[in-house]
PDB file of N, CA and C in Angstrom:
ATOM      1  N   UNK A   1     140.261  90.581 136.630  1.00  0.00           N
ATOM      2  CA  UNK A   1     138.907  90.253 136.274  1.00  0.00           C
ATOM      3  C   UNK A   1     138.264  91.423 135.572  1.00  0.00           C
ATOM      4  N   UNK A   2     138.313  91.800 133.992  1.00  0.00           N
ATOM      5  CA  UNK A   2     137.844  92.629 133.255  1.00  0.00           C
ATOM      6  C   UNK A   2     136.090  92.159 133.062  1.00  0.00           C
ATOM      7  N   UNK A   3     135.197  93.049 132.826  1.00  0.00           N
ATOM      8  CA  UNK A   3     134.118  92.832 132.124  1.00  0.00           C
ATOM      9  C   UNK A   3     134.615  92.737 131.002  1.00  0.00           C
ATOM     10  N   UNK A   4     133.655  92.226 129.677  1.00  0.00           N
ATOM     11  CA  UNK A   4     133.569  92.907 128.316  1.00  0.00           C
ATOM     12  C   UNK A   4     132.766  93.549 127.937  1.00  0.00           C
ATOM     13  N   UNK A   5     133.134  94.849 127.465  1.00  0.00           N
ATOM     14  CA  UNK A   5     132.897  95.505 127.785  1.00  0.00           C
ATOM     15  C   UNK A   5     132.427  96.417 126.137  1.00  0.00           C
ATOM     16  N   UNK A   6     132.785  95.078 125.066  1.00  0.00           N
ATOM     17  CA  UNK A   6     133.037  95.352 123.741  1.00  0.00           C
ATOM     18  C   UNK A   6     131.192  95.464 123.139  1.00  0.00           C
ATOM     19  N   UNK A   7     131.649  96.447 121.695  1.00  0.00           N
ATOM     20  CA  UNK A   7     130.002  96.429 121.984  1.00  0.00           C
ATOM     21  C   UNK A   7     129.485  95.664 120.904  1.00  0.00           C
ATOM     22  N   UNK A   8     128.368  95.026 120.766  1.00  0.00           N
ATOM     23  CA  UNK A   8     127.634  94.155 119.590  1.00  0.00           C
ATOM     24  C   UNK A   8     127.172  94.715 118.371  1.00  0.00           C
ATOM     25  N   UNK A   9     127.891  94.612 117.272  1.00  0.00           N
ATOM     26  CA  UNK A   9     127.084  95.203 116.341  1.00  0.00           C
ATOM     27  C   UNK A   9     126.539  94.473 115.252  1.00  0.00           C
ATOM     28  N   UNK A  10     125.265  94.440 115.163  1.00  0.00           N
ATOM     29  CA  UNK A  10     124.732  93.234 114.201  1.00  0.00           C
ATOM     30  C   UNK A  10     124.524  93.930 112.677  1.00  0.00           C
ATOM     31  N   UNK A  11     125.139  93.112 111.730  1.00  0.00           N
ATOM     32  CA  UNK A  11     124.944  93.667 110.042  1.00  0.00           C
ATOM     33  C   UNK A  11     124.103  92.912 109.846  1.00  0.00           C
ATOM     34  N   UNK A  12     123.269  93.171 108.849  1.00  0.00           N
ATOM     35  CA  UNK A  12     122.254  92.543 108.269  1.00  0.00           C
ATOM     36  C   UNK A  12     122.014  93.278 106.771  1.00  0.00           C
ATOM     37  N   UNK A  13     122.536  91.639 105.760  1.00  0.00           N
ATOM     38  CA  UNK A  13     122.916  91.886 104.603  1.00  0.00           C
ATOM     39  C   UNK A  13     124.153  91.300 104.401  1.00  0.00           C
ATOM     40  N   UNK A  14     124.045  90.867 103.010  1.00  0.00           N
ATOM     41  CA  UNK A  14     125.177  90.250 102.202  1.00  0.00           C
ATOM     42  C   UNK A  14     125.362  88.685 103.023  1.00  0.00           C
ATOM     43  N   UNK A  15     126.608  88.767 102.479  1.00  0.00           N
ATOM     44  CA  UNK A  15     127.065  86.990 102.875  1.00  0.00           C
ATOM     45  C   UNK A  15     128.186  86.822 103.860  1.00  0.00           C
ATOM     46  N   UNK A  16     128.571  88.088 104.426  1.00  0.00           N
ATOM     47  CA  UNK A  16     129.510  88.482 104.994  1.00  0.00           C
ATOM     48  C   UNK A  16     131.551  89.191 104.832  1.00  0.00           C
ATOM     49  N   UNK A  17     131.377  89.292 103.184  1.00  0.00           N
ATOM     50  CA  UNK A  17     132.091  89.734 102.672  1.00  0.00           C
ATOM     51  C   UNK A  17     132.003  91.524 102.713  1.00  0.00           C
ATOM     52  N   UNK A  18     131.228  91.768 102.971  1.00  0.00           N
ATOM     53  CA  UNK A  18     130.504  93.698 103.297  1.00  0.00           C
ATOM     54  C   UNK A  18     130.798  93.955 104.668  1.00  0.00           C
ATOM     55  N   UNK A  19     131.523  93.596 105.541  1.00  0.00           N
ATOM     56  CA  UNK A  19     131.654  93.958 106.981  1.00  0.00           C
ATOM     57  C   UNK A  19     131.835  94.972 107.556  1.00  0.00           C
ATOM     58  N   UNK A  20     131.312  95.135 108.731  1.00  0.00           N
ATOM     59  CA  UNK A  20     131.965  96.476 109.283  1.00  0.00           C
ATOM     60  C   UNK A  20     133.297  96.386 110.205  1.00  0.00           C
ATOM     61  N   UNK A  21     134.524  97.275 110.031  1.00  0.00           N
ATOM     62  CA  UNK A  21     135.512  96.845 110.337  1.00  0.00           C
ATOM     63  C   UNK A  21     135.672  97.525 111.672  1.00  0.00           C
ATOM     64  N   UNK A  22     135.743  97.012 113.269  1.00  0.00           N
ATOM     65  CA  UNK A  22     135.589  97.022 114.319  1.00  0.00           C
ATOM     66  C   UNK A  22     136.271  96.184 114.901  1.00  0.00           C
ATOM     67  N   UNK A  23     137.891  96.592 115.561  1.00  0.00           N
ATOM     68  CA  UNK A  23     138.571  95.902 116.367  1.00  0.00           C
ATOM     69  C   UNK A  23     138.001  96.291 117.867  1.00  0.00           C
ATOM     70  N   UNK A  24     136.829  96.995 117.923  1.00  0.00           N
ATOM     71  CA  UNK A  24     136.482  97.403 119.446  1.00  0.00           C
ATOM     72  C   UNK A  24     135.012  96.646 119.686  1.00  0.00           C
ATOM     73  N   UNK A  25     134.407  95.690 118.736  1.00  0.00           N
ATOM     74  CA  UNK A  25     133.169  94.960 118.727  1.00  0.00           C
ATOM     75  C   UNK A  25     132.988  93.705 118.214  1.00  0.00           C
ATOM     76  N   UNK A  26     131.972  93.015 118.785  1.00  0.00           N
ATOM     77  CA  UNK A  26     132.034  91.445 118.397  1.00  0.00           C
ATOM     78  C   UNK A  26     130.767  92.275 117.318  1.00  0.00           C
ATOM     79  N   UNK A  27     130.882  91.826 116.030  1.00  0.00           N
ATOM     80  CA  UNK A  27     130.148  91.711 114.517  1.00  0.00           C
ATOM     81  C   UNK A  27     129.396  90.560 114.445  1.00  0.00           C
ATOM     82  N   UNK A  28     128.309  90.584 113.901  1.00  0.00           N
ATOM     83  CA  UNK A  28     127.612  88.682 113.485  1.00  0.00           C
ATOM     84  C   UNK A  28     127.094  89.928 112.453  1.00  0.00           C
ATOM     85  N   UNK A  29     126.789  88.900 111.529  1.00  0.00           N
ATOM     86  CA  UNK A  29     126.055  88.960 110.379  1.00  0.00           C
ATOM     87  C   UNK A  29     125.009  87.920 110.141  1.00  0.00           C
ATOM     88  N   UNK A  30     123.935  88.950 109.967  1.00  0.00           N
ATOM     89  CA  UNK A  30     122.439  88.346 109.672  1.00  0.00           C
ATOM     90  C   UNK A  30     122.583  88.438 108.074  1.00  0.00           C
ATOM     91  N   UNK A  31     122.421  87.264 107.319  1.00  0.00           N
ATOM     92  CA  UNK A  31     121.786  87.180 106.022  1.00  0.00           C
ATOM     93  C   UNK A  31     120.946  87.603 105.577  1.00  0.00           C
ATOM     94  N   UNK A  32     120.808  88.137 104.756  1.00  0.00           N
ATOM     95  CA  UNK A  32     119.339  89.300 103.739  1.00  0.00           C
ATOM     96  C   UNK A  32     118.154  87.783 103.897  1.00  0.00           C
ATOM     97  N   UNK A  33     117.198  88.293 103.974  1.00  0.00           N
ATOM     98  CA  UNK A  33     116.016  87.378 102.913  1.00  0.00           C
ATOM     99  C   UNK A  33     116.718  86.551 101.976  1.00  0.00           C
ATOM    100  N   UNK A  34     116.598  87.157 101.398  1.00  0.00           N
ATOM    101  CA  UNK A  34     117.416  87.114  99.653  1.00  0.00           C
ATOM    102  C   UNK A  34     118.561  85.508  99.623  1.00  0.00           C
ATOM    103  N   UNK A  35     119.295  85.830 100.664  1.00  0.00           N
ATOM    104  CA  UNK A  35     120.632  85.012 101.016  1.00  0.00           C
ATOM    105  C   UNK A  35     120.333  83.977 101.855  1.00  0.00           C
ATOM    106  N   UNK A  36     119.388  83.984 102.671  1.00  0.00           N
ATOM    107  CA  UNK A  36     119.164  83.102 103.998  1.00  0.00           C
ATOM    108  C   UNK A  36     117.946  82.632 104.500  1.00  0.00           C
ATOM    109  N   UNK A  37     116.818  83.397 103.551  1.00  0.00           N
ATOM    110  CA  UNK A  37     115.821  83.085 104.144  1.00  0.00           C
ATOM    111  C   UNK A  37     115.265  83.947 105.083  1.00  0.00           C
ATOM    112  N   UNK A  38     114.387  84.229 105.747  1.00  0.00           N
ATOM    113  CA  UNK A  38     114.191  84.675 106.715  1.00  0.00           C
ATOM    114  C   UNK A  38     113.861  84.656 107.916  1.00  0.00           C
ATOM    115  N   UNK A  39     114.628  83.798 108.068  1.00  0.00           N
ATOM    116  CA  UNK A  39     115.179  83.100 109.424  1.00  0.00           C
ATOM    117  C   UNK A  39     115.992  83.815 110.564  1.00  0.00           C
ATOM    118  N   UNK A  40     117.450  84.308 109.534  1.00  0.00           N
ATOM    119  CA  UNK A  40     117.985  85.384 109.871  1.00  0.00           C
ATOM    120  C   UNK A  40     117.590  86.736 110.546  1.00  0.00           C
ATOM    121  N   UNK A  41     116.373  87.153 109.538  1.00  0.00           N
ATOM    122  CA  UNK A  41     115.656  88.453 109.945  1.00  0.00           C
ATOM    123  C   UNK A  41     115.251  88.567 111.696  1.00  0.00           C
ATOM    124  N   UNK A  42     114.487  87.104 111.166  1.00  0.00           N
ATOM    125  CA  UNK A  42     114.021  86.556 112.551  1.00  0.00           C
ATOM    126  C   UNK A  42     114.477  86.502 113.843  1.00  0.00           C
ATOM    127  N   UNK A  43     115.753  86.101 114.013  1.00  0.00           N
ATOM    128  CA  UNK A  43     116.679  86.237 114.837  1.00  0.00           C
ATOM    129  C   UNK A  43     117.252  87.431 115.333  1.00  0.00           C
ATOM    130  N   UNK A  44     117.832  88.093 114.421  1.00  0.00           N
ATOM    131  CA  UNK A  44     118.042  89.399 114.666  1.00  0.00           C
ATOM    132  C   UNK A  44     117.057  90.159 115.315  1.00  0.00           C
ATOM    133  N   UNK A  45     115.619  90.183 114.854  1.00  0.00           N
ATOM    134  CA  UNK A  45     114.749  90.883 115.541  1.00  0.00           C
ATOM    135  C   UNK A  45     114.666  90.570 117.135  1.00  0.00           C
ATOM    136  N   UNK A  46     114.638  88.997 116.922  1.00  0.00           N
ATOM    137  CA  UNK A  46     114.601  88.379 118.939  1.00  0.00           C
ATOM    138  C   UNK A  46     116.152  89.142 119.454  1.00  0.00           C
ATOM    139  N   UNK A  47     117.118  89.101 118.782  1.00  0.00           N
ATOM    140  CA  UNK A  47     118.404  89.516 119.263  1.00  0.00           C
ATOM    141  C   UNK A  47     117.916  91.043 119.533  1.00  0.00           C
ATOM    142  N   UNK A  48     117.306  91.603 118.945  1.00  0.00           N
ATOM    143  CA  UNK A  48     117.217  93.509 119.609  1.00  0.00           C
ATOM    144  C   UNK A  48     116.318  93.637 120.867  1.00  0.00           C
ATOM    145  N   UNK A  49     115.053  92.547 120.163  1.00  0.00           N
ATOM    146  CA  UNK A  49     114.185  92.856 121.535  1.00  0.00           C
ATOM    147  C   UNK A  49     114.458  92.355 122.853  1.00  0.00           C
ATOM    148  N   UNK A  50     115.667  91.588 123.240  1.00  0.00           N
ATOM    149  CA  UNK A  50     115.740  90.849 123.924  1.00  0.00           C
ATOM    150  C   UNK A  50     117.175  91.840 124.546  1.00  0.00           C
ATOM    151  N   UNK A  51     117.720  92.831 123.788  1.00  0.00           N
ATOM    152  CA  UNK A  51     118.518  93.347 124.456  1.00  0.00           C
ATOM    153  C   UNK A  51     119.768  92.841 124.216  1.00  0.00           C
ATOM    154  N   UNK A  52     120.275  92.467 122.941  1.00  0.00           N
ATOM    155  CA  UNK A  52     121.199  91.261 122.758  1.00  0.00           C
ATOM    156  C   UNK A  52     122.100  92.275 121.586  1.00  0.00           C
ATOM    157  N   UNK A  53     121.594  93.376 121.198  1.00  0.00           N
ATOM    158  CA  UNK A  53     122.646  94.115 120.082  1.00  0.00           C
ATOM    159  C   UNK A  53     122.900  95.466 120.763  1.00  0.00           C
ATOM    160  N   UNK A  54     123.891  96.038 120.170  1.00  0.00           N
ATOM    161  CA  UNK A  54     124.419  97.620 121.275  1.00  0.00           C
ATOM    162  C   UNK A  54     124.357  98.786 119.626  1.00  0.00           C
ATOM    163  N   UNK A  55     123.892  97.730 118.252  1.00  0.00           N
ATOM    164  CA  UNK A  55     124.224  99.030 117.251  1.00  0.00           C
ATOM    165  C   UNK A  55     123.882  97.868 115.950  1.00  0.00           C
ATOM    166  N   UNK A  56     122.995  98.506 114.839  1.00  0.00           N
ATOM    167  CA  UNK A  56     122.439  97.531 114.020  1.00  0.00           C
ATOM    168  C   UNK A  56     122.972  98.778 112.622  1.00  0.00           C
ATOM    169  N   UNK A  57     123.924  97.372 111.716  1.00  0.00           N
ATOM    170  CA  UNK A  57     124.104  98.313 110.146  1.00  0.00           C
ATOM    171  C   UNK A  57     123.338  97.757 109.189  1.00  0.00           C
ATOM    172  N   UNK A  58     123.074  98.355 108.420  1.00  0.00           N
ATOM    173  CA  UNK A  58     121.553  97.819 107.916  1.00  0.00           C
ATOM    174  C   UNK A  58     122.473  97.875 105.949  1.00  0.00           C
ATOM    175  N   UNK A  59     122.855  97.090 105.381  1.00  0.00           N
ATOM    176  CA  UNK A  59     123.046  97.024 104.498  1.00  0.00           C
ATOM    177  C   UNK A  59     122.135  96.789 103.126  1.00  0.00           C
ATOM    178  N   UNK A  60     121.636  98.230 102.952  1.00  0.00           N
ATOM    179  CA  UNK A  60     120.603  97.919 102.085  1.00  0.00           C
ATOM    180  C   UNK A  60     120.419  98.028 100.422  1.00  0.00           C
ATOM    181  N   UNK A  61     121.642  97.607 100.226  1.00  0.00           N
ATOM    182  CA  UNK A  61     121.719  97.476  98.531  1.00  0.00           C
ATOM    183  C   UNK A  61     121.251  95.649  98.425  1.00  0.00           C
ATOM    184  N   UNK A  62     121.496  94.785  99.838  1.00  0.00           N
ATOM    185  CA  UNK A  62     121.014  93.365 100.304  1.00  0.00           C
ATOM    186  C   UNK A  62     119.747  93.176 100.550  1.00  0.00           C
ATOM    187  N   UNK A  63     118.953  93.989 101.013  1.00  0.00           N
ATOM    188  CA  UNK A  63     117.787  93.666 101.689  1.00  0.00           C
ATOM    189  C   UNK A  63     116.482  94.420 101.005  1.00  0.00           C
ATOM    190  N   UNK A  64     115.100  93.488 101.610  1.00  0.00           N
ATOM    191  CA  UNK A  64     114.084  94.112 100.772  1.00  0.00           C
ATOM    192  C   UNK A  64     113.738  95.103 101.548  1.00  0.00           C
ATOM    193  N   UNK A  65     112.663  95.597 101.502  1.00  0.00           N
ATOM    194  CA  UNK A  65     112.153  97.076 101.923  1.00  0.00           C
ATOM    195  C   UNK A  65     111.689  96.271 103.405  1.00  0.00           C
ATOM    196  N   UNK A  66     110.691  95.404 103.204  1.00  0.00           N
ATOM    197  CA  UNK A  66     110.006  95.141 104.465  1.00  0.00           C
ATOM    198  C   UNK A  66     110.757  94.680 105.450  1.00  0.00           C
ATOM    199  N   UNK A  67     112.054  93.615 105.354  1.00  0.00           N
ATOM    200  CA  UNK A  67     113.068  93.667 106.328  1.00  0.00           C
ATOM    201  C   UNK A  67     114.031  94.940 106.920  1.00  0.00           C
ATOM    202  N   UNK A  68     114.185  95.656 106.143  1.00  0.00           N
ATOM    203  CA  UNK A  68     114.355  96.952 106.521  1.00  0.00           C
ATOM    204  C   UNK A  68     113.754  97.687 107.725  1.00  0.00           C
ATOM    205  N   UNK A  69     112.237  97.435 106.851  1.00  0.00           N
ATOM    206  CA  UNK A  69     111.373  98.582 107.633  1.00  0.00           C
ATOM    207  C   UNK A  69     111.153  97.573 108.951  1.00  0.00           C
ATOM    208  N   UNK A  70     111.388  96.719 109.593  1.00  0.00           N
ATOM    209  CA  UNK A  70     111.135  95.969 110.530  1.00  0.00           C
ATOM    210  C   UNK A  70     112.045  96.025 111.260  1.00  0.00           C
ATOM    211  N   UNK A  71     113.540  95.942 110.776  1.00  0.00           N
ATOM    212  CA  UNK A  71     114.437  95.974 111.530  1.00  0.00           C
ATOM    213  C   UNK A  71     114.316  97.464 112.296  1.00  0.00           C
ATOM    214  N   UNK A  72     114.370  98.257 110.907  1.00  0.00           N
ATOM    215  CA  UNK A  72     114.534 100.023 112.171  1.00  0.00           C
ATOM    216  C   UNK A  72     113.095 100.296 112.713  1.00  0.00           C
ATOM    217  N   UNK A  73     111.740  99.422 112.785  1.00  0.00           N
ATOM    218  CA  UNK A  73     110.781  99.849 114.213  1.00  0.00           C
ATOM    219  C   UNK A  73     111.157  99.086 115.076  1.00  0.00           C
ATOM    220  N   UNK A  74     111.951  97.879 115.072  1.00  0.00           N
ATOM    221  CA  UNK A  74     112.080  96.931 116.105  1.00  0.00           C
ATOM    222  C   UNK A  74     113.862  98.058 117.221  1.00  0.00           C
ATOM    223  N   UNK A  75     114.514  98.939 116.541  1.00  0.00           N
ATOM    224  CA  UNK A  75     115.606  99.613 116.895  1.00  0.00           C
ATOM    225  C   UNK A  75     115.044 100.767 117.392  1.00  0.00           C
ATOM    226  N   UNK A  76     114.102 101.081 116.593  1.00  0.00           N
ATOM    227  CA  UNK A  76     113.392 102.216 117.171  1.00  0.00           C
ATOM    228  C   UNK A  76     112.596 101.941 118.343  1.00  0.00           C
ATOM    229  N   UNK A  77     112.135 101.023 118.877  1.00  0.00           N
ATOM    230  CA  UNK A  77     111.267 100.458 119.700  1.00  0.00           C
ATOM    231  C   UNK A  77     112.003 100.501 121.251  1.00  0.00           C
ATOM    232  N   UNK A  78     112.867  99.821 120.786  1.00  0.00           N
ATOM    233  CA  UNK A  78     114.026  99.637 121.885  1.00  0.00           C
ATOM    234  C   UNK A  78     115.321 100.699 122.242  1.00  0.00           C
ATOM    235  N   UNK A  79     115.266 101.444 121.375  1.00  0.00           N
ATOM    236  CA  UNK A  79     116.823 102.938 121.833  1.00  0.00           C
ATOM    237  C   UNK A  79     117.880 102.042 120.768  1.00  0.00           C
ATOM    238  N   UNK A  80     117.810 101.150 119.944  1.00  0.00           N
ATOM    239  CA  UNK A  80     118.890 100.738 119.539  1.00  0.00           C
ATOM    240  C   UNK A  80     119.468 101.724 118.377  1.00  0.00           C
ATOM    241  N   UNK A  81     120.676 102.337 117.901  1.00  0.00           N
ATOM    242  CA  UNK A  81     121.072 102.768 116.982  1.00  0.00           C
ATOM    243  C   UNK A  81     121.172 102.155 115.704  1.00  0.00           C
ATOM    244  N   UNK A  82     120.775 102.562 114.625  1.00  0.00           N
ATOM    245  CA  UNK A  82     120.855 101.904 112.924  1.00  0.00           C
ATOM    246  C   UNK A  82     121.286 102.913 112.243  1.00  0.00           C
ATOM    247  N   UNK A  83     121.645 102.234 111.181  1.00  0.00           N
ATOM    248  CA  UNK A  83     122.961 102.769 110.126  1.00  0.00           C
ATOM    249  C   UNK A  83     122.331 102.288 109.358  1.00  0.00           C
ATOM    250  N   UNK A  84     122.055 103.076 107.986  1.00  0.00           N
ATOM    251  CA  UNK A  84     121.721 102.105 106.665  1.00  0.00           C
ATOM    252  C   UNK A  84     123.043 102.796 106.130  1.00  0.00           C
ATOM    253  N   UNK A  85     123.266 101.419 105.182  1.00  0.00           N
ATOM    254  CA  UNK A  85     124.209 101.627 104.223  1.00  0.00           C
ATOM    255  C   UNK A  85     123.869 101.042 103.035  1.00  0.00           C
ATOM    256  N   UNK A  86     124.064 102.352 101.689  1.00  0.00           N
ATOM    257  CA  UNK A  86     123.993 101.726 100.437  1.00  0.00           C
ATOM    258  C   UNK A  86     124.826 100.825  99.736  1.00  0.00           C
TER     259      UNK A  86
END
């Protein structure tokens, strides 16, 4: 009887062809604005505050400024770690 013990890392950006490559984490990908609407954004944000991500990559050659800047106060808010990537 193992926990899992693997950790969550949510991307946000692109269509899911940009991944982060992690055989030690379950990955989801949130869609940019741009790609999905912001629906996505949306989610992701309930997913941090709720304690639901362990590490957020922020792919931002995908995303506008204000999803950005929302995602890292909502990481900052909570201890979550972010990564932007160009």
């Amino acid at each position: 009887m193992g926990v899992n013990t693997r950790e969550r890392i949510a991307v946000l950006g692109g269509d899911g062809r940009h991944t982060v490559a992690a055989d030690h984490a379950r990955v989801r990908i949130y869609r940019s604005p741009r790609d999905g609407g912001t629906g996505d954004v949306r989610r992701l944000l309930d997913s941090i505050r709720s304690g639901g991500v362990d590490r957020v990559v922020i792919l931002a050659r995908f995303n506008s400024h204000s999803a950005t800047r929302a995602v890292r106060r909502a990481c900052q808010r909570t201890g979550v770690p972010v990564e932007i990537r160009t």
